[in-house]
Structures are given as structure tokens and as C-alpha cells.
N, C-alpha and C. Protein backbone atom coordinates (compact mmCIF):
# COMPACT_ATOMS: atom_id res chain seq x y z
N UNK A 1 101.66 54.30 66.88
CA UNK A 1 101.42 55.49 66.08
C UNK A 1 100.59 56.47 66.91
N UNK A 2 100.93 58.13 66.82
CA UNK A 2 100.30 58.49 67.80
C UNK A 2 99.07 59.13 66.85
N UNK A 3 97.87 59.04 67.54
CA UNK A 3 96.95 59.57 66.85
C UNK A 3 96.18 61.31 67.05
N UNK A 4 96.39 61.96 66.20
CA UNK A 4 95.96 63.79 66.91
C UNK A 4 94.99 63.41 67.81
N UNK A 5 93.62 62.84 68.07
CA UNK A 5 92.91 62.90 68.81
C UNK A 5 93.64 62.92 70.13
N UNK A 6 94.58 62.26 70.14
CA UNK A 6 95.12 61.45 71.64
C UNK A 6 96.11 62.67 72.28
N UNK A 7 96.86 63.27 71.06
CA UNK A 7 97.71 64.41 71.85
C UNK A 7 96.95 65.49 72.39
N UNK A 8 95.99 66.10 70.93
CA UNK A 8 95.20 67.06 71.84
C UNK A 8 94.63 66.73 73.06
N UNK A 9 94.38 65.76 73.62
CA UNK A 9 93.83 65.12 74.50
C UNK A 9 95.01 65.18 75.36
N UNK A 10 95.94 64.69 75.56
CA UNK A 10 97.13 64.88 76.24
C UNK A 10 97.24 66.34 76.43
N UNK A 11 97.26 67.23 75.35
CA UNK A 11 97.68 68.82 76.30
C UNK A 11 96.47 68.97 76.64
N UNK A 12 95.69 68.95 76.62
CA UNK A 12 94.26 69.02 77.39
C UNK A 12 94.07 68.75 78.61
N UNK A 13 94.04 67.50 79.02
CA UNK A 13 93.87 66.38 79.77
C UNK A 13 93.71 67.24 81.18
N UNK A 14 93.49 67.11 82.05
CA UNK A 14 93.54 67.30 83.49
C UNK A 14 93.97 66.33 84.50
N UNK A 15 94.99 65.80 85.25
CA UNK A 15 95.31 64.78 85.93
C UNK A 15 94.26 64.96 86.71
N UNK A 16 93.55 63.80 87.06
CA UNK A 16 92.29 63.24 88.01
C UNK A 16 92.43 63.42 89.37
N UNK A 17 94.09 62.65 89.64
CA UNK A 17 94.21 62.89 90.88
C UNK A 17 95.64 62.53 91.30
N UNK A 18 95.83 62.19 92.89
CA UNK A 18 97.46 62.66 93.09
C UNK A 18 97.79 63.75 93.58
N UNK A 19 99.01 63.54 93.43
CA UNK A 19 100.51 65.12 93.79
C UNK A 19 99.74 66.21 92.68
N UNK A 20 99.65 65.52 91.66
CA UNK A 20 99.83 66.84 90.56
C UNK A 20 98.10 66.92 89.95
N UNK A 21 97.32 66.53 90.71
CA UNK A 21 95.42 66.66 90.83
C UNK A 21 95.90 68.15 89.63
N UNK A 22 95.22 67.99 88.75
CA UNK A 22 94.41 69.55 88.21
C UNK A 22 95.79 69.77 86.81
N UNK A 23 96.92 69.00 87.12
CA UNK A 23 97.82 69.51 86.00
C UNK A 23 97.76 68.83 84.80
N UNK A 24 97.67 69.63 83.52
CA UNK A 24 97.58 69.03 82.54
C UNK A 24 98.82 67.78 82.32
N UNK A 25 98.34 66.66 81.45
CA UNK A 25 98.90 65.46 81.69
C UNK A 25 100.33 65.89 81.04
N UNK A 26 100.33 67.00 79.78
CA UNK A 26 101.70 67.42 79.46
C UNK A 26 102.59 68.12 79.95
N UNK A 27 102.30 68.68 81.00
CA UNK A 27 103.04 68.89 82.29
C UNK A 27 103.36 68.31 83.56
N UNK A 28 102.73 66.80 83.28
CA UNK A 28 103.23 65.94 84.67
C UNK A 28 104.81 66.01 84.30
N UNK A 29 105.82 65.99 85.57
CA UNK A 29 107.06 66.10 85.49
C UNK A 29 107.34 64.55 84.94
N UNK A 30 108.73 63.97 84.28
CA UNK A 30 108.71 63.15 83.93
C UNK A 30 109.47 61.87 84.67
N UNK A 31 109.60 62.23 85.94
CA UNK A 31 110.10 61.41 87.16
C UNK A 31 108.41 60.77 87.33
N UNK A 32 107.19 61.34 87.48
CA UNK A 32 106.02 61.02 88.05
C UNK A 32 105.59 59.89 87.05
N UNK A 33 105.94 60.34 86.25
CA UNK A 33 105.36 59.24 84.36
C UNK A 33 106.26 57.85 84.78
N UNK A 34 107.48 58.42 85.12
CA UNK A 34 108.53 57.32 85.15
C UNK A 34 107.75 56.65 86.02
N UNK A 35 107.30 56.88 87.57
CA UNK A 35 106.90 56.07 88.89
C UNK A 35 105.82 55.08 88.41
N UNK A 36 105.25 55.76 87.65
CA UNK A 36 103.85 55.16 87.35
C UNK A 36 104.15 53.79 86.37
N UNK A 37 105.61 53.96 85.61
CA UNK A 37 105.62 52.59 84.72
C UNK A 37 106.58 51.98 85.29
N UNK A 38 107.02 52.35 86.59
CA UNK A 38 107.69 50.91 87.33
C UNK A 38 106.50 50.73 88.47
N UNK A 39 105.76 50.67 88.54
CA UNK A 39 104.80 50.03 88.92
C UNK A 39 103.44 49.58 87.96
N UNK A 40 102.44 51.05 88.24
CA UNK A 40 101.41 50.58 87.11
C UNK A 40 101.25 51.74 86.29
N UNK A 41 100.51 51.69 85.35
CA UNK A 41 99.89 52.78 84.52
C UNK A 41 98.56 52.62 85.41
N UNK A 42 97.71 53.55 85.51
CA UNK A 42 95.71 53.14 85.30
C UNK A 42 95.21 52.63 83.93
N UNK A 43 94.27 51.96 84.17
CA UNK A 43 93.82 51.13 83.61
C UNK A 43 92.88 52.18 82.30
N UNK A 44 92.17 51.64 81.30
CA UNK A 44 92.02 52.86 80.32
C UNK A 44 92.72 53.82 79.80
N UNK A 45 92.13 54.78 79.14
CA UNK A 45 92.36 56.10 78.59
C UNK A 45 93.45 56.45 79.02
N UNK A 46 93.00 56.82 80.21
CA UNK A 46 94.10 57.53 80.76
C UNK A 46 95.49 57.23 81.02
N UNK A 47 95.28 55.70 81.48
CA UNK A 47 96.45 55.09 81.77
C UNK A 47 97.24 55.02 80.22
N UNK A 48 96.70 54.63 78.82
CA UNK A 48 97.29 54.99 77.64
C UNK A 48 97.82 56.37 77.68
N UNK A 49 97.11 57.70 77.71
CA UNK A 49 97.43 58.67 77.24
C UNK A 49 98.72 58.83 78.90
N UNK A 50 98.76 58.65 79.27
CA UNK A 50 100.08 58.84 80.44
C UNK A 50 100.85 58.14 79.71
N UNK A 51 101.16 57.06 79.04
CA UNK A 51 102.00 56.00 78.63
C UNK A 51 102.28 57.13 77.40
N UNK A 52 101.78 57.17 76.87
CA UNK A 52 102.07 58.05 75.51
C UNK A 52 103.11 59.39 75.80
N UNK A 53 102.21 60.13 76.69
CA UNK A 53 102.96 61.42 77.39
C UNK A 53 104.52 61.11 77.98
N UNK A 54 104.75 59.95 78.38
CA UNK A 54 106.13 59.66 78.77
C UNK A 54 106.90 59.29 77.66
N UNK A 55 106.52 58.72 76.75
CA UNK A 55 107.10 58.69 75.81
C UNK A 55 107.69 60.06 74.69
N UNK A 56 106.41 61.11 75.01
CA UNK A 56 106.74 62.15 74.17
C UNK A 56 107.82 62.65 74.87
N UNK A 57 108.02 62.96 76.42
CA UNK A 57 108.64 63.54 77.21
C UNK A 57 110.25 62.45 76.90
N UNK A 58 110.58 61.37 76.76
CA UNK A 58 111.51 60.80 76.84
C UNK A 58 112.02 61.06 75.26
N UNK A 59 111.01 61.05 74.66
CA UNK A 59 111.57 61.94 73.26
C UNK A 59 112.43 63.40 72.87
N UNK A 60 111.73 64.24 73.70
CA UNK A 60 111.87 65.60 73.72
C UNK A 60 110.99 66.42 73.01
N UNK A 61 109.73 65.22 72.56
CA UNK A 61 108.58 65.89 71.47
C UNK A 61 107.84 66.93 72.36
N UNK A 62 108.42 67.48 73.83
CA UNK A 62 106.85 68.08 74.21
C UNK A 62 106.70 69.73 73.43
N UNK A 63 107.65 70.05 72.87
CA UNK A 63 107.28 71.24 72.18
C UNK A 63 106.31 71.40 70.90
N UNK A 64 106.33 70.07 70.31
CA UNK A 64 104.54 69.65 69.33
C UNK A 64 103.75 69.86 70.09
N UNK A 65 103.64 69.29 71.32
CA UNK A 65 102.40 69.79 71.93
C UNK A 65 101.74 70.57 72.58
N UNK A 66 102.89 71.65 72.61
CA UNK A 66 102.46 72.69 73.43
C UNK A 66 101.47 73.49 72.63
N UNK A 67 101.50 73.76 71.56
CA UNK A 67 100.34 74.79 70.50
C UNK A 67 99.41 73.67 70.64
N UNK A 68 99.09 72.68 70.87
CA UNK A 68 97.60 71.69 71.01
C UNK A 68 96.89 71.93 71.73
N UNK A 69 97.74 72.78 73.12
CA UNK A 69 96.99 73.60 74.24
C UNK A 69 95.94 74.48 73.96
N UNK A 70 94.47 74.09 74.77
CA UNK A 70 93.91 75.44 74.24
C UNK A 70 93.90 76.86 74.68
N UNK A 71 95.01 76.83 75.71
CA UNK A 71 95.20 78.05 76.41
C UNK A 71 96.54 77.78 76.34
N UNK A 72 97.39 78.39 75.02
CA UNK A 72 98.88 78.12 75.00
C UNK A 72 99.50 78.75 76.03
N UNK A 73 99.34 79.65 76.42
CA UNK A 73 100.09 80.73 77.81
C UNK A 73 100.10 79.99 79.10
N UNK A 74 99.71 78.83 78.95
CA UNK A 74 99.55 78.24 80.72
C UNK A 74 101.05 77.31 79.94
N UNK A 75 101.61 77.04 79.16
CA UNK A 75 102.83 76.34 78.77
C UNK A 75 103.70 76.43 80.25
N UNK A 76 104.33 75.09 80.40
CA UNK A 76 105.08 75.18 82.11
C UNK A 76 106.12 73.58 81.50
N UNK A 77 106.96 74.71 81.86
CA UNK A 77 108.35 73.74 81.35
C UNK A 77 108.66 72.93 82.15
């Protein structure tokens, strides 16, 4: 079940680090989400809210989360 805390948190989010350092986690492309679960997720939070985000993305839910943004205009398809 996804919980609001966790999405706003997802369009929020800032990737830590990596290729895509600085991009919100709802804009990691969904080849990168994919890499990460044939190998590993990270461990914690984060590694959940990435697990989640691939899921929204394999859904086609990412347009719920784009208004969760708090700067909707940075939206990047």
C-alpha cells in the first residue's frame, strides 16, 4: 500500500548519488530503477522509496505524482 508520506517523498527526494546525483527520485529514468533491482536496491528508505518509484513508473502512475512536486515546473518526462 503506498503511503502519501512516501510519494511526496518520492517527488521530493534528491538521488544521493550516481549517474543521476541531484535528480529527483521521480525522474530517475526507468532502465536505472530496473539496474538497481537486478542487482540491489540500498538498504533503507531509500532503497524502499526507489522500489516503490519503479513500480509507479512500471505502472504509468507517474502523472499522480507530478503535482506532489514542490516545484511542479521542474516536471521532466
Amino acid at each position: 500500500m503506498f503511503e502519501k508520506q512516501h510519494l511526496i517523498k518520492l517527488a521530493n527526494t534528491l538521488m544521493p548519488f550516481g549517474k543521476y546525483q541531484g535528480k529527483r527520485l521521480i525522474d530517475l529514468p526507468e532502465d536505472y530503477l530496473l539496474w538497481f533491482a537486478r542487482r540491489e536496491f540500498p538498504q533503507g528508505e531509500l532503497g524502499m522509496l526507489l522500489q516503490l518509484t519503479l513500480e509507479i513508473k512500471i505502472n504509468g502512475l507517474e502523472g499522480l505524482i507530478y503535482p506532489l512536486k514542490r516545484n511542479p515546473q521542474d516536471t521532466i518526462h
